[in-house]
N, C-alpha and C. Protein backbone atom coordinates (compact mmCIF):
# COMPACT_ATOMS: atom_id res chain seq x y z
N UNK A 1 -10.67 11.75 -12.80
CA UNK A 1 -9.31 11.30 -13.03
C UNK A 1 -9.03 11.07 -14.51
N UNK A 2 -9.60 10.49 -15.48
CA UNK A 2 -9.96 10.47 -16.64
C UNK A 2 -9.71 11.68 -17.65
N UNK A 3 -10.12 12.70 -17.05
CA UNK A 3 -9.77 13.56 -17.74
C UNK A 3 -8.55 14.61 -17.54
N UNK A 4 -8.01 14.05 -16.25
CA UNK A 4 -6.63 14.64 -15.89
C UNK A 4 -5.47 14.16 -16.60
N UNK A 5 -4.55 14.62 -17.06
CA UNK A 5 -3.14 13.68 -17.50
C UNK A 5 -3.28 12.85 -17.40
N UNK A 6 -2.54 11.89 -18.04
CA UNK A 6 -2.49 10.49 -18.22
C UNK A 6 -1.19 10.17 -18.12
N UNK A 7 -0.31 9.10 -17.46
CA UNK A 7 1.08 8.86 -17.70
C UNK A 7 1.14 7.27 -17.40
N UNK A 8 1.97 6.63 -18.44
CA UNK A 8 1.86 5.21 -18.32
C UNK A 8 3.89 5.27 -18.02
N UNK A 9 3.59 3.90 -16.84
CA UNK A 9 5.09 3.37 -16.46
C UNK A 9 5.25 1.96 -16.10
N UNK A 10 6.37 1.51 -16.19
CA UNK A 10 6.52 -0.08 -15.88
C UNK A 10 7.31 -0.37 -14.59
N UNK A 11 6.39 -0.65 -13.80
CA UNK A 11 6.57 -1.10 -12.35
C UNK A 11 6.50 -2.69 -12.12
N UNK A 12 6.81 -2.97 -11.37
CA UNK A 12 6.48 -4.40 -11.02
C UNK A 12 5.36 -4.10 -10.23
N UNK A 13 4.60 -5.19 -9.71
CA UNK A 13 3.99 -5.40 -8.49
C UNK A 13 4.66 -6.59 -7.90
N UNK A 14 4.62 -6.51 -6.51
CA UNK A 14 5.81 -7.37 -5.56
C UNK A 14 4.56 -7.85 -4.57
N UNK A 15 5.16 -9.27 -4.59
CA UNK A 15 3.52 -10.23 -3.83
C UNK A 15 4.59 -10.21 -2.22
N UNK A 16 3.97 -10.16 -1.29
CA UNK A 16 4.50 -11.09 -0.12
C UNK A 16 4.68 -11.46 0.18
N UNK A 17 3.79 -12.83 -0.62
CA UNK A 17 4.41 -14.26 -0.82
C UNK A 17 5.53 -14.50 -1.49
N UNK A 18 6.33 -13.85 -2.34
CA UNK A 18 7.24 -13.90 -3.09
C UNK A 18 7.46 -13.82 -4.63
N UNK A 19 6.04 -13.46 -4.90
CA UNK A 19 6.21 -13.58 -6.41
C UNK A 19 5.98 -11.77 -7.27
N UNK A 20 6.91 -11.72 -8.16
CA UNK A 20 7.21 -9.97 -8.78
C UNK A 20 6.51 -10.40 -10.37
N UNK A 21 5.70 -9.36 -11.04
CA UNK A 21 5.66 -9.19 -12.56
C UNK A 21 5.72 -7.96 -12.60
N UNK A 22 6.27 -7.86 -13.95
CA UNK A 22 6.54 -6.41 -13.91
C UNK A 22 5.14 -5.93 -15.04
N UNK A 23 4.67 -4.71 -14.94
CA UNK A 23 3.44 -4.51 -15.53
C UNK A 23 3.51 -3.07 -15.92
N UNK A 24 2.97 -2.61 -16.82
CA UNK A 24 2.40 -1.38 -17.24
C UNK A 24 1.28 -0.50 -17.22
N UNK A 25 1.22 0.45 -16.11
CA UNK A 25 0.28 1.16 -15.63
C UNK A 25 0.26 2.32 -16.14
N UNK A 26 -1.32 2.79 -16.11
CA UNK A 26 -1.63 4.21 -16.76
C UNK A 26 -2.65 4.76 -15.66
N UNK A 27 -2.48 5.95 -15.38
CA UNK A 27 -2.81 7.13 -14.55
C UNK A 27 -2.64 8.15 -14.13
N UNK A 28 -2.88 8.88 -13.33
CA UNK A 28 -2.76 10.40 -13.04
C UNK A 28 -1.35 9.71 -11.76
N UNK A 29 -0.40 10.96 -11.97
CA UNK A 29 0.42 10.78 -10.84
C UNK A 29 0.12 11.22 -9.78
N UNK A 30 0.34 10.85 -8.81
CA UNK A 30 -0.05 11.11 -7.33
C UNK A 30 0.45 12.56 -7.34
N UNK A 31 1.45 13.06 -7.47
CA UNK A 31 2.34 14.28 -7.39
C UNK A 31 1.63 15.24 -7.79
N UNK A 32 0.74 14.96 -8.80
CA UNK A 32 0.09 16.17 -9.78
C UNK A 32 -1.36 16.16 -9.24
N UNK A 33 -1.93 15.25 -8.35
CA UNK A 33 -2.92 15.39 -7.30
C UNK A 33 -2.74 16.22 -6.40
N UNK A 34 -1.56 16.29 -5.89
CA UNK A 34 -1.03 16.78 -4.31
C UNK A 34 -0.48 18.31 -4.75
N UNK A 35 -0.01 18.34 -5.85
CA UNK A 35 0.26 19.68 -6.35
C UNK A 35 -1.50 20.83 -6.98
N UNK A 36 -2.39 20.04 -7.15
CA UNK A 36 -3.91 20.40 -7.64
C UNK A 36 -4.47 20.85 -6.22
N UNK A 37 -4.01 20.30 -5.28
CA UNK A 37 -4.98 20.90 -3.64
C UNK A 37 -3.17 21.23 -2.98
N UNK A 38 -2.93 21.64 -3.10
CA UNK A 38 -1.55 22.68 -3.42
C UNK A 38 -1.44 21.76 -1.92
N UNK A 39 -0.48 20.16 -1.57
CA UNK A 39 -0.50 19.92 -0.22
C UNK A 39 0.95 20.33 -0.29
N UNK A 40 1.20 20.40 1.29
CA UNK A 40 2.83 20.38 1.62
C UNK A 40 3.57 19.80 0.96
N UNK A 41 4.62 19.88 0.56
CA UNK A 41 5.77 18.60 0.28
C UNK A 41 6.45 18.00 0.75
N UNK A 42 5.95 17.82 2.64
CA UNK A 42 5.99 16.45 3.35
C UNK A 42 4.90 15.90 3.51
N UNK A 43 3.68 16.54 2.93
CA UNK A 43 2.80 15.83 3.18
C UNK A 43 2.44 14.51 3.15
N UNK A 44 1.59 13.63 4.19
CA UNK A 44 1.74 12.38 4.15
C UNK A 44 0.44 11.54 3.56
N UNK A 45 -0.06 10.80 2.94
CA UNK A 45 -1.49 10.06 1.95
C UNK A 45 -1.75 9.35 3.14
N UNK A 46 -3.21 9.04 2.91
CA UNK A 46 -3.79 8.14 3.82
C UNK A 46 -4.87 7.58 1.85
N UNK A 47 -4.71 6.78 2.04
CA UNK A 47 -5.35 5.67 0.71
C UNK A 47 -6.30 5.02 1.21
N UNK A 48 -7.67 5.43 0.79
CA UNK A 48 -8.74 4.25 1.73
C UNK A 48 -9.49 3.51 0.43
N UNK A 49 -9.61 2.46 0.68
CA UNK A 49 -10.25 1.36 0.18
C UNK A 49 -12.08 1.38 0.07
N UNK A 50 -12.28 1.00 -1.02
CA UNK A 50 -13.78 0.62 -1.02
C UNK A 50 -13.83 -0.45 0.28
N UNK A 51 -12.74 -1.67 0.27
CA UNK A 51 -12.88 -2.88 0.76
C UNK A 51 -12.91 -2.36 2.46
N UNK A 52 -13.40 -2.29 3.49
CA UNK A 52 -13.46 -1.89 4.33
C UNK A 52 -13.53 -3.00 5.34
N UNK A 53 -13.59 -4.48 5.43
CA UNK A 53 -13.18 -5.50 5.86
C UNK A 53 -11.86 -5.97 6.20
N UNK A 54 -10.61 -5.14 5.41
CA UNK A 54 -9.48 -5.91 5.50
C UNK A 54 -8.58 -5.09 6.08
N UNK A 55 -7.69 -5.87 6.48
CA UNK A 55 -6.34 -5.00 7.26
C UNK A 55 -5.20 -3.79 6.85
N UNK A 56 -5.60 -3.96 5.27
CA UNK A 56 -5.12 -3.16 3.94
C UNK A 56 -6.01 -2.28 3.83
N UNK A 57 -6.95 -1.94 4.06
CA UNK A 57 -8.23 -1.26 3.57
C UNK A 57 -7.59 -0.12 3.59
N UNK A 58 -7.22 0.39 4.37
CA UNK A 58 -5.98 1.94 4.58
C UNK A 58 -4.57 1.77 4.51
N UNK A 59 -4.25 2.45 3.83
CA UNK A 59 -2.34 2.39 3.69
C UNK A 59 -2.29 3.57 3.75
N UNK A 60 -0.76 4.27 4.57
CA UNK A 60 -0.54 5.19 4.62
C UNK A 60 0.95 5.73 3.70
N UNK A 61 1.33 6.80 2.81
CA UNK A 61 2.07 6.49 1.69
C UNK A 61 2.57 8.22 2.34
N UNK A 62 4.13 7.84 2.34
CA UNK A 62 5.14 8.57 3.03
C UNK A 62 5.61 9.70 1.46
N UNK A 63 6.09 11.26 1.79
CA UNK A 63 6.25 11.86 0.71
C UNK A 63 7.13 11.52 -0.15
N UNK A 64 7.92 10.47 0.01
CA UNK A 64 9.21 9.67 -0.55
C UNK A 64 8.47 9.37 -1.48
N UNK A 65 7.23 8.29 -1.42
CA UNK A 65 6.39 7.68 -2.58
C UNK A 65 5.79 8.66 -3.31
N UNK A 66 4.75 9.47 -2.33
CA UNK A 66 3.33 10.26 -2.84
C UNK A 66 4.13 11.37 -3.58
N UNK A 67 5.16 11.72 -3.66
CA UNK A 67 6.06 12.48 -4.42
C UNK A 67 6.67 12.38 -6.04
N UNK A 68 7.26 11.14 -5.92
CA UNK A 68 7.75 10.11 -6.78
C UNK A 68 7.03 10.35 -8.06
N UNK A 69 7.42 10.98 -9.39
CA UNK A 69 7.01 10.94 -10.60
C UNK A 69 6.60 9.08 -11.73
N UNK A 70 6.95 8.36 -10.52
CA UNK A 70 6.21 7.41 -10.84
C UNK A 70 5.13 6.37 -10.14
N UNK A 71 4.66 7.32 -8.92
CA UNK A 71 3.43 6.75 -8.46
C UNK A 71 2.19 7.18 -9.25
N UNK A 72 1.25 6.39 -9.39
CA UNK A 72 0.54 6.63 -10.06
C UNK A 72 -1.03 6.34 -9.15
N UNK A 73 -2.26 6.95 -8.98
CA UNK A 73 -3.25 6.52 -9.30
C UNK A 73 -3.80 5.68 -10.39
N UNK A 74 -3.63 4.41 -10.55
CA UNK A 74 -3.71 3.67 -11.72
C UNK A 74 -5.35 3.72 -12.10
N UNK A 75 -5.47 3.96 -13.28
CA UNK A 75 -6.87 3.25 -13.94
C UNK A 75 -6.75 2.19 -15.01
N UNK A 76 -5.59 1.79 -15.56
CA UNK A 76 -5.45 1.09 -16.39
C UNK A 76 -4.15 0.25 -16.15
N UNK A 77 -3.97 -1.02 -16.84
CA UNK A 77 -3.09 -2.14 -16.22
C UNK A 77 -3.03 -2.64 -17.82
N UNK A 78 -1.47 -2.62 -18.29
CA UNK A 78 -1.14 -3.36 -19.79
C UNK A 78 -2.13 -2.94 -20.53
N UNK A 79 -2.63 -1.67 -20.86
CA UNK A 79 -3.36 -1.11 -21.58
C UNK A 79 -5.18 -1.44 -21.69
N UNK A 80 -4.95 -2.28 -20.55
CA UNK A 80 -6.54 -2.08 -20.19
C UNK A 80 -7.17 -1.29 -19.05
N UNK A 81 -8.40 -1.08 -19.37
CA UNK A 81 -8.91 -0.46 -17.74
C UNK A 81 -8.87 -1.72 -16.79
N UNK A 82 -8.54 -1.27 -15.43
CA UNK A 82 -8.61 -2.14 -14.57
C UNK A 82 -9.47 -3.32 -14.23
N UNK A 83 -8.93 -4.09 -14.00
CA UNK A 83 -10.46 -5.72 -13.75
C UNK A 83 -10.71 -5.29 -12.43
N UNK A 84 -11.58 -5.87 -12.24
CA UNK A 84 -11.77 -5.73 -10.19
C UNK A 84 -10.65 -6.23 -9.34
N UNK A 85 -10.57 -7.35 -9.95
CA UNK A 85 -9.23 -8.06 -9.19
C UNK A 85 -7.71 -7.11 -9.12
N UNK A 86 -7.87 -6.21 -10.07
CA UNK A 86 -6.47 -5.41 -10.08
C UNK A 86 -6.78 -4.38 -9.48
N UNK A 87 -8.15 -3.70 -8.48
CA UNK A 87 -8.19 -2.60 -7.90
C UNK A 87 -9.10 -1.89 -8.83
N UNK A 88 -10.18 -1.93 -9.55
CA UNK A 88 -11.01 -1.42 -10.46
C UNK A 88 -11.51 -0.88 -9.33
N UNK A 89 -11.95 0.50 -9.36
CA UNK A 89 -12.10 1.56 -10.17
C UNK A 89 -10.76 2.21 -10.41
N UNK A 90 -9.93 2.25 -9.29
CA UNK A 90 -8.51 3.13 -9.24
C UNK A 90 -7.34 2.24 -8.06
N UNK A 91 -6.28 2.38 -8.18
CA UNK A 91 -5.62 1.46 -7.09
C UNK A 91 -4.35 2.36 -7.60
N UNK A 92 -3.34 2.31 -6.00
CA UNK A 92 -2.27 2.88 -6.06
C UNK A 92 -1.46 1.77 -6.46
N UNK A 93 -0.18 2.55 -7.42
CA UNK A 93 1.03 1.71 -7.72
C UNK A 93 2.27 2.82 -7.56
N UNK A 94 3.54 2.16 -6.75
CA UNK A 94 4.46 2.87 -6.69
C UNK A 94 5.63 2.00 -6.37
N UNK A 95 6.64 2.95 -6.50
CA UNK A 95 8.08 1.74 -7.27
C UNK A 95 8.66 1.49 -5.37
N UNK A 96 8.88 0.18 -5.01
CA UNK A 96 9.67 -0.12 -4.10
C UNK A 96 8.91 -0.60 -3.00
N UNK A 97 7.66 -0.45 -3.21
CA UNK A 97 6.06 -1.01 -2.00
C UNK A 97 5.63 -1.98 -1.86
N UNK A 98 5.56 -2.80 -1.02
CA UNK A 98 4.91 -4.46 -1.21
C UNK A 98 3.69 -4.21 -1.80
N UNK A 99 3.05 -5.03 -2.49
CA UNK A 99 2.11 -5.11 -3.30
C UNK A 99 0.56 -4.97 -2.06
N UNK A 100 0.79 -5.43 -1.24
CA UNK A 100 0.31 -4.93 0.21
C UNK A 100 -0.41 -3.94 0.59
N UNK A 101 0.37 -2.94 0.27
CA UNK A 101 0.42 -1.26 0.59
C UNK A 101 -0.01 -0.71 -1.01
N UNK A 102 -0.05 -1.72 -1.99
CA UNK A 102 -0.72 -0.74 -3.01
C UNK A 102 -1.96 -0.42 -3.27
N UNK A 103 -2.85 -0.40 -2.52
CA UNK A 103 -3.88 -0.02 -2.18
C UNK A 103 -5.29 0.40 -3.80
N UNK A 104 -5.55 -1.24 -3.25
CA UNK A 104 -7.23 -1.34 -4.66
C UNK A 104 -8.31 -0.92 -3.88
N UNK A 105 -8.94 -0.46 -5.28
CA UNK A 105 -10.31 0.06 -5.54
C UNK A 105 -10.81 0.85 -4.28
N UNK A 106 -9.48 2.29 -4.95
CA UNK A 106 -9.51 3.15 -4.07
C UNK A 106 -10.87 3.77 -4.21
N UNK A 107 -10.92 4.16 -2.84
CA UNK A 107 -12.44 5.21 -2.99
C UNK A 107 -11.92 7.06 -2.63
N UNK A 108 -10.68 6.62 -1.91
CA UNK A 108 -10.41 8.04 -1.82
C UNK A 108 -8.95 8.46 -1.27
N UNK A 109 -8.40 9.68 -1.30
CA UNK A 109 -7.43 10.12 -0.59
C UNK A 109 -7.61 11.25 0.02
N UNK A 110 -6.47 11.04 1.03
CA UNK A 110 -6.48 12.44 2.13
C UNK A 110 -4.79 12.83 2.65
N UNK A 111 -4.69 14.04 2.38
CA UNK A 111 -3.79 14.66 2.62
C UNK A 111 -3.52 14.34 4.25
N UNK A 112 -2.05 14.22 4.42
CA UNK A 112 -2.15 14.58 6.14
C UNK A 112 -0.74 15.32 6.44
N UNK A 113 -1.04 16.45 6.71
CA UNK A 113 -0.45 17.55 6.62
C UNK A 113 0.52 17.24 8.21
């Protein structure tokens, strides 16, 4: 991922509990993933988690998002690489998603055609 494009944008992240910051992320866009294994353009993400304990561990991300020139595979957060707590190694960010569904310390994605 590192050596793919890079694109930084300012999203919020949106808590559940109620609380928004808005932040600056850097990563490969999801779009330019899905366009590299040439998927459909309804195709639908399945986002799986290292964390495999929790109810989040999988999110599923509709072509509305996984489309979106500002979702990102994040590796970096306000110009740092990610902490653990923010989804280190990689974590999805995309504009309009509960913070919920943004899915840390991804281990992988899958097309679902």
């Amino acid at each position: 991922l590192r050596a793919m494009p890079q694109h930084t944008v300012d999203l919020p992240i949106a808590c559940v509990e109620g609380w928004s910051r808005m932040a600056t992320w850097t990563g490969v866009r999801l779009s330019d993933l899905l366009d590299l294994v040439e998927a459909p353009a309804d195709a639908r993400i399945r986002a799986v988690s290292l964390e495999t304990n929790s109810s989040y561990g999988v999110s599923e991300i509709g072509p509305e998002f996984a489309r979106d020139e500002l979702t990102l595979v994040a590796l970096e957060l306000n110009g740092d690489e990610l902490d653990i707590d923010h989804g280190y190694p990689a974590r999805i960010i995309s504009p309009g998603r509960p913070g919920v569904l943004q899915t840390k310390w991804l281990s992988r994605l899958e097309v679902i055609a």
